[in-house]
C-alpha atoms as a PDB file:
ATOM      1  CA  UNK A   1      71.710 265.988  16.712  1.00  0.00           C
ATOM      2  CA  UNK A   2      74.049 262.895  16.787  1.00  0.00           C
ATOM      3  CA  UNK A   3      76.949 263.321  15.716  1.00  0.00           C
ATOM      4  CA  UNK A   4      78.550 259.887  14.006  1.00  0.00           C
ATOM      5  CA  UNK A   5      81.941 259.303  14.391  1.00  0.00           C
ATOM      6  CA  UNK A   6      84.268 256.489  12.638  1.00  0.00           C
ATOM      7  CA  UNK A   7      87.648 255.246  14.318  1.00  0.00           C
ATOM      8  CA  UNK A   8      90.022 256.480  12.004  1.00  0.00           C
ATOM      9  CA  UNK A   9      92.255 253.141  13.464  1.00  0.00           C
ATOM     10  CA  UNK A  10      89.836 250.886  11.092  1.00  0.00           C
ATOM     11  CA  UNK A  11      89.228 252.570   7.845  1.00  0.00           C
ATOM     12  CA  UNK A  12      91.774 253.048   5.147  1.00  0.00           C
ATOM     13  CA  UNK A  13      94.544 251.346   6.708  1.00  0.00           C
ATOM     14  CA  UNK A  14      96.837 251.887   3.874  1.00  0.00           C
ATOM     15  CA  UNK A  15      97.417 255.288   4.328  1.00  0.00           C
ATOM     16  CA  UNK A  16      98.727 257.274   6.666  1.00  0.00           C
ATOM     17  CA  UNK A  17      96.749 259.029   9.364  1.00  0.00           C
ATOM     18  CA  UNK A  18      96.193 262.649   7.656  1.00  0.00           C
ATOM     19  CA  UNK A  19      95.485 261.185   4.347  1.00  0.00           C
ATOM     20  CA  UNK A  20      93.025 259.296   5.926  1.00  0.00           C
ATOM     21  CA  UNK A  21      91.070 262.171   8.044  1.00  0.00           C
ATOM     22  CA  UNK A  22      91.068 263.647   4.212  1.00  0.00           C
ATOM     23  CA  UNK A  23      89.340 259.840   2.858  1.00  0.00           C
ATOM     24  CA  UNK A  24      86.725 260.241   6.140  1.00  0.00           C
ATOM     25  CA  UNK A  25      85.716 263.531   5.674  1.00  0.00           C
ATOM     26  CA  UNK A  26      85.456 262.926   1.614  1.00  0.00           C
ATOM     27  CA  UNK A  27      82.831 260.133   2.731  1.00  0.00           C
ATOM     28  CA  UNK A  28      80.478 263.093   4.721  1.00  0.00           C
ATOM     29  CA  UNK A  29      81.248 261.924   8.383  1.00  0.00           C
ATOM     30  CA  UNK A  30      82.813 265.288   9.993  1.00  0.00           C
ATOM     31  CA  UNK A  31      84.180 263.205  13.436  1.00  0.00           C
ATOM     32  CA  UNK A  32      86.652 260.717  14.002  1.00  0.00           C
ATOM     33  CA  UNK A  33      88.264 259.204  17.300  1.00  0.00           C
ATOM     34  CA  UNK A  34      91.527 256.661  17.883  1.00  0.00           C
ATOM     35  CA  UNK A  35      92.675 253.890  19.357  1.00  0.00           C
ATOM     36  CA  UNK A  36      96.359 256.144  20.231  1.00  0.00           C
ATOM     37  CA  UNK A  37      95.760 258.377  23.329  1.00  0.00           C
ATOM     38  CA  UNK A  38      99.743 257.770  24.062  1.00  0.00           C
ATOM     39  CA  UNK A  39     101.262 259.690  20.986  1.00  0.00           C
ATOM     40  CA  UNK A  40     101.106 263.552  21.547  1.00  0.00           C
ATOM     41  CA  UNK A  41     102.191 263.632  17.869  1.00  0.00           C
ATOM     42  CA  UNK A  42      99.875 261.266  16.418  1.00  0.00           C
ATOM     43  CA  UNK A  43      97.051 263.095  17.480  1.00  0.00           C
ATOM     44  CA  UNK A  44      98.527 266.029  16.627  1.00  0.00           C
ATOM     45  CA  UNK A  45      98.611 264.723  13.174  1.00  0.00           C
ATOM     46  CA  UNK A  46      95.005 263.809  12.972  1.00  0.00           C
ATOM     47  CA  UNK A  47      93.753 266.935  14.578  1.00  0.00           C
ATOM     48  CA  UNK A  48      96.017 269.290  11.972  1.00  0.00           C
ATOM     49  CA  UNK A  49      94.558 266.910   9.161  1.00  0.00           C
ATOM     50  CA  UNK A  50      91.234 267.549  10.424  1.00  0.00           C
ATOM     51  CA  UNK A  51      91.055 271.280  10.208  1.00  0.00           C
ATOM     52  CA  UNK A  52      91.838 271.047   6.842  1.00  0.00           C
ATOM     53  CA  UNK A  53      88.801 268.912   5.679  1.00  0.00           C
ATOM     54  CA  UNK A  54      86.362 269.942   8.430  1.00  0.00           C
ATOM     55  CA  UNK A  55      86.882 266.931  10.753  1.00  0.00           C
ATOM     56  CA  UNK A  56      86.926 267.231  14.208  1.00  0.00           C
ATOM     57  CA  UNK A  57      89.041 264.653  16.954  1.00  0.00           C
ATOM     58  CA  UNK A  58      86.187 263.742  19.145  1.00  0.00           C
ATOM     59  CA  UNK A  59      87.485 261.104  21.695  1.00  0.00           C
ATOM     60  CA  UNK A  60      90.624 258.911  22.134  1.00  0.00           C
ATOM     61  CA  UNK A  61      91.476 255.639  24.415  1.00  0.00           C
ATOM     62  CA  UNK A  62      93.132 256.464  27.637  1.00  0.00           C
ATOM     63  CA  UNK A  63      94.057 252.917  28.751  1.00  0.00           C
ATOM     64  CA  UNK A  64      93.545 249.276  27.036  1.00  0.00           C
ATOM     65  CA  UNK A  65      91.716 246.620  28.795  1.00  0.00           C
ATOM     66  CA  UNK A  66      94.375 244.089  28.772  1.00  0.00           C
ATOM     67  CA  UNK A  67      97.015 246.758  30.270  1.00  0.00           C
ATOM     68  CA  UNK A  68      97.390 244.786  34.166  1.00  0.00           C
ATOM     69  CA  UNK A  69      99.784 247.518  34.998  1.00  0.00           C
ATOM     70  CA  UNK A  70      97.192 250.264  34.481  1.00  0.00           C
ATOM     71  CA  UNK A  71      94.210 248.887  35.197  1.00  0.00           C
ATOM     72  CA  UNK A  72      91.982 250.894  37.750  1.00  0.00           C
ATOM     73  CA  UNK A  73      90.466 247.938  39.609  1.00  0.00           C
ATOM     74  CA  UNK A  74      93.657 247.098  40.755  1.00  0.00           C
ATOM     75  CA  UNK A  75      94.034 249.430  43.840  1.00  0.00           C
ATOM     76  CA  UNK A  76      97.844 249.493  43.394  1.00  0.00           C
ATOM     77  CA  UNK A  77      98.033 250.966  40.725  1.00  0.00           C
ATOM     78  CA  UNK A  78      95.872 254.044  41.344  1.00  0.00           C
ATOM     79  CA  UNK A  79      99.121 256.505  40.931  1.00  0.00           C
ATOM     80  CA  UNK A  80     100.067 255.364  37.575  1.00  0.00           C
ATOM     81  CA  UNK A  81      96.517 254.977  36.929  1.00  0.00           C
ATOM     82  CA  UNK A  82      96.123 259.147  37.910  1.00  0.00           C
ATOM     83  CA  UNK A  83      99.408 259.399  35.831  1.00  0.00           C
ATOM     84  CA  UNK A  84      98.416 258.155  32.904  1.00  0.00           C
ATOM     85  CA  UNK A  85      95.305 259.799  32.533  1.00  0.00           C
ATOM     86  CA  UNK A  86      96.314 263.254  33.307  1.00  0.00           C
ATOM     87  CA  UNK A  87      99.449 262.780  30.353  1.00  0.00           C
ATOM     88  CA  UNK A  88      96.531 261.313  28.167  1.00  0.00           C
ATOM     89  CA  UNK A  89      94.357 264.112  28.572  1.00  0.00           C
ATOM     90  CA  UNK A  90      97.046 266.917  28.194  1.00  0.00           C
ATOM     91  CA  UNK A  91      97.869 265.177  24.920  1.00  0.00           C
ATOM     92  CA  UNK A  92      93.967 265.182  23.890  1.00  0.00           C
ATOM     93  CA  UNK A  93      93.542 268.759  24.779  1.00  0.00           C
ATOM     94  CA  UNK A  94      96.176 269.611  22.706  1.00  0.00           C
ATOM     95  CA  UNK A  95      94.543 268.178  20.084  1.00  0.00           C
ATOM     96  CA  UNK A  96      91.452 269.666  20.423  1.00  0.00           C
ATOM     97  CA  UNK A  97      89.905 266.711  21.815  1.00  0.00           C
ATOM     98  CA  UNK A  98      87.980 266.797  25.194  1.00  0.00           C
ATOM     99  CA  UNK A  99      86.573 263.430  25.768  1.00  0.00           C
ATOM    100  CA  UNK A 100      88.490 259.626  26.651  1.00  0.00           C
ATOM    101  CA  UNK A 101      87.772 255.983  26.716  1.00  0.00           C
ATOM    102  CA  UNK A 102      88.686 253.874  30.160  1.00  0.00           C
ATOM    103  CA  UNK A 103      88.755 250.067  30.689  1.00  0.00           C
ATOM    104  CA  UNK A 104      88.287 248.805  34.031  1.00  0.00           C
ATOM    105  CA  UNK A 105      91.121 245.530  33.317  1.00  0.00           C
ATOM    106  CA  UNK A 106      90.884 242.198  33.495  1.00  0.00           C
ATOM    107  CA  UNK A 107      89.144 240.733  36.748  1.00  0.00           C
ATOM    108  CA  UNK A 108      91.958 240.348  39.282  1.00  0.00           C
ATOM    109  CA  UNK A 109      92.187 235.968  40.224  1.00  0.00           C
ATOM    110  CA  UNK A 110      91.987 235.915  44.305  1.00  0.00           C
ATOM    111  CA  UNK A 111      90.307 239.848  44.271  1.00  0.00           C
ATOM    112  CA  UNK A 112      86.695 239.710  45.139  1.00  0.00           C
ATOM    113  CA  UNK A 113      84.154 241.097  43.091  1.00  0.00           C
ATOM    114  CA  UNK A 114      83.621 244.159  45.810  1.00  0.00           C
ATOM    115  CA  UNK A 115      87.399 244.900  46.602  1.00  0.00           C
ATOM    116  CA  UNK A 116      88.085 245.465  43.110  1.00  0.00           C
ATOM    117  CA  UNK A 117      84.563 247.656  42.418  1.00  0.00           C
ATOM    118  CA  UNK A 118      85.823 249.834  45.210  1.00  0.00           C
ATOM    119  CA  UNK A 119      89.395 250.761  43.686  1.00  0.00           C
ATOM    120  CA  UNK A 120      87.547 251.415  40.387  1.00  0.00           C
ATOM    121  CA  UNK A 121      85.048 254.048  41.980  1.00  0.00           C
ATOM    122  CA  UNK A 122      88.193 255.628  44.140  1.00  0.00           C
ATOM    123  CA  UNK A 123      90.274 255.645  40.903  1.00  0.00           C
ATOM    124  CA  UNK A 124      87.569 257.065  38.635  1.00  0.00           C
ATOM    125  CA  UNK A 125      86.644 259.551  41.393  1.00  0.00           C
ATOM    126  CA  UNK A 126      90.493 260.630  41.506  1.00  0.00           C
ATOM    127  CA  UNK A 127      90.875 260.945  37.892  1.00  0.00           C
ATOM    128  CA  UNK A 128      87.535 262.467  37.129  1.00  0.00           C
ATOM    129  CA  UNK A 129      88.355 264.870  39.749  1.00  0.00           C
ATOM    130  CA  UNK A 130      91.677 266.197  37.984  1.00  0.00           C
ATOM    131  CA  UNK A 131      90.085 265.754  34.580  1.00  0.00           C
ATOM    132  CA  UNK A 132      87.349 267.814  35.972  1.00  0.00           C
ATOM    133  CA  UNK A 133      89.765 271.060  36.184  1.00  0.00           C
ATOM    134  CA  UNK A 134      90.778 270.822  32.670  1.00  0.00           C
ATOM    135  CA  UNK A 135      87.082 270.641  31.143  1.00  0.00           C
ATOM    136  CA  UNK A 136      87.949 266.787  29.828  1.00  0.00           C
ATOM    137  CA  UNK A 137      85.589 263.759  30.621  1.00  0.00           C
ATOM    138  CA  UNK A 138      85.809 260.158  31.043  1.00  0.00           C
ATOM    139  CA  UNK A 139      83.906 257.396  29.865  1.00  0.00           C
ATOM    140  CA  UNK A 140      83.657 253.850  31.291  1.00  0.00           C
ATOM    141  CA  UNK A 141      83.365 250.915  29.231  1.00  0.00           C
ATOM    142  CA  UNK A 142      81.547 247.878  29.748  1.00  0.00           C
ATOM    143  CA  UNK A 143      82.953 245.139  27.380  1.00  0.00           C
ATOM    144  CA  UNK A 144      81.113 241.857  26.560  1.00  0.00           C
ATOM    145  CA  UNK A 145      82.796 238.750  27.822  1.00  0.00           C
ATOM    146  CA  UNK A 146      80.991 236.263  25.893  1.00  0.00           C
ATOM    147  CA  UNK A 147      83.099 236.701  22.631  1.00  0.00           C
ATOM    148  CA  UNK A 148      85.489 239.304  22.391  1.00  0.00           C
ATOM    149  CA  UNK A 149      87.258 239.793  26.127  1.00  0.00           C
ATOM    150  CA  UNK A 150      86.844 237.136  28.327  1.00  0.00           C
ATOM    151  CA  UNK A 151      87.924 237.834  31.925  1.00  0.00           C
ATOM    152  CA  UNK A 152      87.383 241.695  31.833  1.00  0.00           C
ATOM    153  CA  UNK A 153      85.581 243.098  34.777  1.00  0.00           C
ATOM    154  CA  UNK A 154      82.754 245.415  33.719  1.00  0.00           C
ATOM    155  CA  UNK A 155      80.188 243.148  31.506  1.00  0.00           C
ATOM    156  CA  UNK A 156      77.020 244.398  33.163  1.00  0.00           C
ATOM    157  CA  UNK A 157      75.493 247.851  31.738  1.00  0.00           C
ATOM    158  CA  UNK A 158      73.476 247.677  34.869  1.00  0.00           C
ATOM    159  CA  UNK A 159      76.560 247.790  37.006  1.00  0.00           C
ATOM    160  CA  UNK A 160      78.457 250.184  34.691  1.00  0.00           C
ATOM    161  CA  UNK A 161      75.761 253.111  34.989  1.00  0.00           C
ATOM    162  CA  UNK A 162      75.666 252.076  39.203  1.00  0.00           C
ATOM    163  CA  UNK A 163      79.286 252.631  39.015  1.00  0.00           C
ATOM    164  CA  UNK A 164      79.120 256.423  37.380  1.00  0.00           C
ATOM    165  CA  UNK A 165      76.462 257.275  39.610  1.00  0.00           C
ATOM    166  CA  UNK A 166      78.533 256.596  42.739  1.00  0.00           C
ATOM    167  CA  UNK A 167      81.339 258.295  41.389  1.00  0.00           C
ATOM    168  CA  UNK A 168      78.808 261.170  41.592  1.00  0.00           C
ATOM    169  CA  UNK A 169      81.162 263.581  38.713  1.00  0.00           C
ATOM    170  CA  UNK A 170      79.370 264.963  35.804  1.00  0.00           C
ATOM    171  CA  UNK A 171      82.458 264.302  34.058  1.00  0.00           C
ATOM    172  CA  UNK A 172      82.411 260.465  34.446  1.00  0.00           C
ATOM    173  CA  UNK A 173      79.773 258.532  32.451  1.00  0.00           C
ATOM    174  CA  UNK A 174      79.352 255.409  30.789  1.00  0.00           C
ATOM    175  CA  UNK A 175      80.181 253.875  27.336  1.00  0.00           C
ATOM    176  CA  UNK A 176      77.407 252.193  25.772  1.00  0.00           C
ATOM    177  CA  UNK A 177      78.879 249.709  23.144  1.00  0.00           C
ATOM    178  CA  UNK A 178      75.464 249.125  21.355  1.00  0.00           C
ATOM    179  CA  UNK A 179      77.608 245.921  20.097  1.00  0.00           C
ATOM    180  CA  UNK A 180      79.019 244.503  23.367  1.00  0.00           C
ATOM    181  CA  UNK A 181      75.685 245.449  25.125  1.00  0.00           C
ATOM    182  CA  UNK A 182      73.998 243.696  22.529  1.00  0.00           C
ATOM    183  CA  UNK A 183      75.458 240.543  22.778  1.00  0.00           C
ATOM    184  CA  UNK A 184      75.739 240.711  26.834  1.00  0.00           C
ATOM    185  CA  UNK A 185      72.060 242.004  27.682  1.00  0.00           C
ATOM    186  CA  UNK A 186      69.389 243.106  24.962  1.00  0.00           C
ATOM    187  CA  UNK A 187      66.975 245.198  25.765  1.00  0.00           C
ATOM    188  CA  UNK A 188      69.360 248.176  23.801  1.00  0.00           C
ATOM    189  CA  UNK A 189      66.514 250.696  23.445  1.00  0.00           C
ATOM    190  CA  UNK A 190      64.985 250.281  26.790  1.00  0.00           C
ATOM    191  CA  UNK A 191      68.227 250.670  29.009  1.00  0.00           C
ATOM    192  CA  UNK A 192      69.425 253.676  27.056  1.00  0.00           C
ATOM    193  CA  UNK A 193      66.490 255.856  27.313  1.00  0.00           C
ATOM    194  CA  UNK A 194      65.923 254.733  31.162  1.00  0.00           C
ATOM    195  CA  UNK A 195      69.942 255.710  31.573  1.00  0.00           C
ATOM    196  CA  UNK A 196      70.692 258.513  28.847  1.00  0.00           C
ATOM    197  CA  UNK A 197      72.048 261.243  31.429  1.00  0.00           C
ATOM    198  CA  UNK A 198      74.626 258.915  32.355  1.00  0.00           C
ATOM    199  CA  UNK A 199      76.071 257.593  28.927  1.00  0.00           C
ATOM    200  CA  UNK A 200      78.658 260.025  27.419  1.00  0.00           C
ATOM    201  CA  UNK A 201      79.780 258.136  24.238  1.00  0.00           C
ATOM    202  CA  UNK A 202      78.176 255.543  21.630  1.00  0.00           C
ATOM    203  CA  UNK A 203      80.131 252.901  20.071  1.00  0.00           C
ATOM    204  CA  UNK A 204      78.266 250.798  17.388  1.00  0.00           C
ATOM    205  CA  UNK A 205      79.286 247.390  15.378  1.00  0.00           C
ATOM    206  CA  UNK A 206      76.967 244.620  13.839  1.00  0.00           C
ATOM    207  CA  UNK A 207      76.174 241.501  15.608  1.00  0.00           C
ATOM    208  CA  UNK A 208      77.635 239.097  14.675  1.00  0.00           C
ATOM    209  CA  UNK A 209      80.926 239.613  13.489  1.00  0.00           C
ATOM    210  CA  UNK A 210      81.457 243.098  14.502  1.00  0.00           C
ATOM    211  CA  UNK A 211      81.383 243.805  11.226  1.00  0.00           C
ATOM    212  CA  UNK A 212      78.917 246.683   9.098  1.00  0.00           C
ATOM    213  CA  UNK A 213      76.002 248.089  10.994  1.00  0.00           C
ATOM    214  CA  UNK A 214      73.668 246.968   8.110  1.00  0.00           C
ATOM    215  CA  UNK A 215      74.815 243.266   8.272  1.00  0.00           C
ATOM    216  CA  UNK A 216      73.840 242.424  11.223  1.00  0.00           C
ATOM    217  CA  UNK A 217      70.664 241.564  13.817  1.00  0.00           C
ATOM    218  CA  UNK A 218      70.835 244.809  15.348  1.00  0.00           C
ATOM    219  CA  UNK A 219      68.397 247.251  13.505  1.00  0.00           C
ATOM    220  CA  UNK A 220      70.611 250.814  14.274  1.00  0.00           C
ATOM    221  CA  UNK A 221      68.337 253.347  12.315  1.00  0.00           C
ATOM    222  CA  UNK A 222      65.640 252.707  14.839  1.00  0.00           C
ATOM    223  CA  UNK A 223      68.246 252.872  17.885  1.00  0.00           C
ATOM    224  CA  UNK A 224      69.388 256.410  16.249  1.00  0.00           C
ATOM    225  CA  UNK A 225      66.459 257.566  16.533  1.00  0.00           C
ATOM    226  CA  UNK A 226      65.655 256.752  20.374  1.00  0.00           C
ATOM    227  CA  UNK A 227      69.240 257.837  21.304  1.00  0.00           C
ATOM    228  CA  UNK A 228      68.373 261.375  18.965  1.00  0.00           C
ATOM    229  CA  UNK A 229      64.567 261.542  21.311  1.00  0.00           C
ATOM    230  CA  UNK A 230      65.955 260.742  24.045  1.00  0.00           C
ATOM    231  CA  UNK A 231      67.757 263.849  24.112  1.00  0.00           C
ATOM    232  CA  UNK A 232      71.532 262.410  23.569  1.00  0.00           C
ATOM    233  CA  UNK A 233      73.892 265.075  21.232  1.00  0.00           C
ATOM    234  CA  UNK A 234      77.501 263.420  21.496  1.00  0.00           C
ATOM    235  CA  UNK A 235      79.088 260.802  19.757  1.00  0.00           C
ATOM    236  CA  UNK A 236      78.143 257.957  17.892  1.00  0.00           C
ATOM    237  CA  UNK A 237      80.994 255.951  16.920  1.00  0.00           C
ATOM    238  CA  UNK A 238      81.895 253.335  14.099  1.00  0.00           C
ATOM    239  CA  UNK A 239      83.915 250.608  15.804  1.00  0.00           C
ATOM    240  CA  UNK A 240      83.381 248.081  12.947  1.00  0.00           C
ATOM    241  CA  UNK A 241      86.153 245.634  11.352  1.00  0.00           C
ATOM    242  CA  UNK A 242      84.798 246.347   7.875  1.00  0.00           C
ATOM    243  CA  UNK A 243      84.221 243.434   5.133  1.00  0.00           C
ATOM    244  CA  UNK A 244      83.490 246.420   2.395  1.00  0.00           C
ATOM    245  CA  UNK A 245      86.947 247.969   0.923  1.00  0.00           C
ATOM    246  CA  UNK A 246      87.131 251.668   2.278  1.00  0.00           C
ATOM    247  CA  UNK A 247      85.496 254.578   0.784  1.00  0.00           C
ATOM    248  CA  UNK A 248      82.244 251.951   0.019  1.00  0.00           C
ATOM    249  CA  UNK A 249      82.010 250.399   3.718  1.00  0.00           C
ATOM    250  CA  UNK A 250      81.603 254.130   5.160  1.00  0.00           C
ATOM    251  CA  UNK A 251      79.512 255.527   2.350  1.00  0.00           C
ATOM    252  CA  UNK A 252      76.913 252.274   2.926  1.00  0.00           C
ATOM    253  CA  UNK A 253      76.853 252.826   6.626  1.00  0.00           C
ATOM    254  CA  UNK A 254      76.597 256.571   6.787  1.00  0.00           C
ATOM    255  CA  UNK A 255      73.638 255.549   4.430  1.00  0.00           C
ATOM    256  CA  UNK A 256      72.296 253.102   6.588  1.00  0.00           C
ATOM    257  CA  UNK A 257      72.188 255.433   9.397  1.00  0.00           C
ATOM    258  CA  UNK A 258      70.412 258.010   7.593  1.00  0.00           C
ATOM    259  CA  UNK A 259      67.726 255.717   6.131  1.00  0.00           C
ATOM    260  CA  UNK A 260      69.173 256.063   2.490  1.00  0.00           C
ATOM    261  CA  UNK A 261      70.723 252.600   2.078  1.00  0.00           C
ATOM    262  CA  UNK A 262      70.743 251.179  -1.289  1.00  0.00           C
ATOM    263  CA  UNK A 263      71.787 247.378  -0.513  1.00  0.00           C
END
C-alpha cells in the first residue's frame, strides 16, 4: 500500500516542529518528510516527536536546487557534492530516516547540455555508491521550468529515468513530482506505470497553484490507484502550499485521496 506522506515544512507553521508531528498524526497521515536534511537536531526533533504519535520520518532534502556550490552537474564540485551527502545521510539515519531528495542545479551558462549530464551520472554514481553501504537511497528530481524554477537542468521525466538507469544503482531512482511532471509533460499515468521500477518517491500538488490536490486539473484518486497497481509501496508526498487553515487542508486531502471527500 501507499503510504502518504505530508512535508511537515508546510502545515502548521505556527508551531514548532514536535507539536506539529503531534497536529499530522492527529489528522491520520502516519509519515512526514522535510525540507532540513542539514540540522542533525532538527530531525532529531521530528523523529523523537514521531515515536510518540506513531509517525514515521520518511525522506529529507539533501541539497536545494538553487545551491551553485553543491550542485552535481557541476563537475567541480563532485567532493563537496560526496561531502554533503554522506553528512546528510548520517544525519537521516540517525533519525530513522533512510531515503533523500537531490537536485541536479541550475543549468551551467557556457556548459553544454552533455558535459554537464556526464558529471551528474559520475556524481550520482559516487554518492549512490557510498549511500549504498549504509542501506540509504537517493532520489533525483526533475523540476518543471515553465513556472516554478526556470533555468534548472532536469525538466524532462524522460531524461530523468535515462539518467537512473545509467547510473545502474538500485539505490538511485527518480522523483516523480506528479505536479512538476504535470505541468512539463502529461501523460502522468502512462509514464509512471511504463517507468515504476525506477521512481523511488512521489511528490503531489494541484495544478495550478500548487495548492490542494482536490483544487486542481489533476484528478489524484485515479493516479493513486495506478501508482497502488502498478506495484509502487513507498511514499506519496504532500508538497502543497495550502489555501485551507491546518488541521482542515490535511483532513480534506487525506479525504480526497481515499475517495471520502465531502467538498
Amino acid at each position: 500500500m501507499v503510504k502518504i506522506d505530508a512535508l511537515v515544512d508546510l502545515f502548521f507553521k505556527d508551531l514548532q516542529w514536535e507539536q506539529r508531528v503531534e497536529k499530522i498524526a492527529e489528522c491520520g497521515c502516519h509519515y512526514i518528510e522535510t525540507w532540513g536534511g542539514g540540522d542533525a537536531a532538527q530531525l532529531q526533533s521530528l523523529a523523537t516527536a514521531g515515536k510518540r504519535c506513531g509517525v514515521e520520518l520518511v525522506s529529507i532534502v539533501m541539497n536545494f536546487a538553487t545551491a551553485n556550490d553543491i550542485a552535481p552537474i557541476r563537475k567541480e564540485n563532485l567532493k563537496n557534492f560526496i561531502e554533503q551527502m554522506d553528512r546528510y545521510s548520517d544525519n537521516a539515519l540517525a533519525a530513522g530516516c533512510r531515503q533523500g531528495i537531490v537536485t541536479a542545479g541550475q543549468s551551467v551558462g557556457g556548459r553544454n547540455y552533455q558535459e554537464q549530464r556526464a558529471a551528474l551520472i559520475l556524481a550520482l554514481r559516487e554518492a549512490g555508491e557510498l549511500m549504498a553501504k549504509k542501506g540509504f537511497q537517493l532520489n533525483l528530481e526533475m523540476l518543471n521550468t515553465e513556472v516554478d524554477h526556470p533555468g534548472y537542468f532536469l525538466d524532462s521525466p524522460q531524461d530523468g529515468v535515462a539518467i537512473v538507469k545509467e547510473v545502474g544503482l538500485s539505490n538511485v531512482k527518480a522523483l516523480y513530482d506528479i505536479y512538476h511532471m504535470g505541468i512539463m509533460t502529461g501523460n502522468l499515468s502512462v509514464f509512471i506505470e511504463q517507468n515504476i521500477g525506477w521512481i523511488g518517491h512521489f511528490h503531489s500538488a494541484g495544478i495550478p497553484g500548487r495548492h490542494e490536490l482536490f483544487n486542481g486539473e489533476t484528478n489524484y484518486p485515479f493516479l493513486l490507484k495506478k501508482i497502488e497497481e502498478a506495484g509502487y509501496q513507498g511514499c506519496f508526498g504532500l508538497e502543497y502550499m495550502p489555501l485551507l487553515p491546518c488541521p482542515e487542508t490535511l483532513v480534506k486531502t487525506l479525504e480526497y485521496l481515499s475517495g471520502n471527500c465531502k467538498k
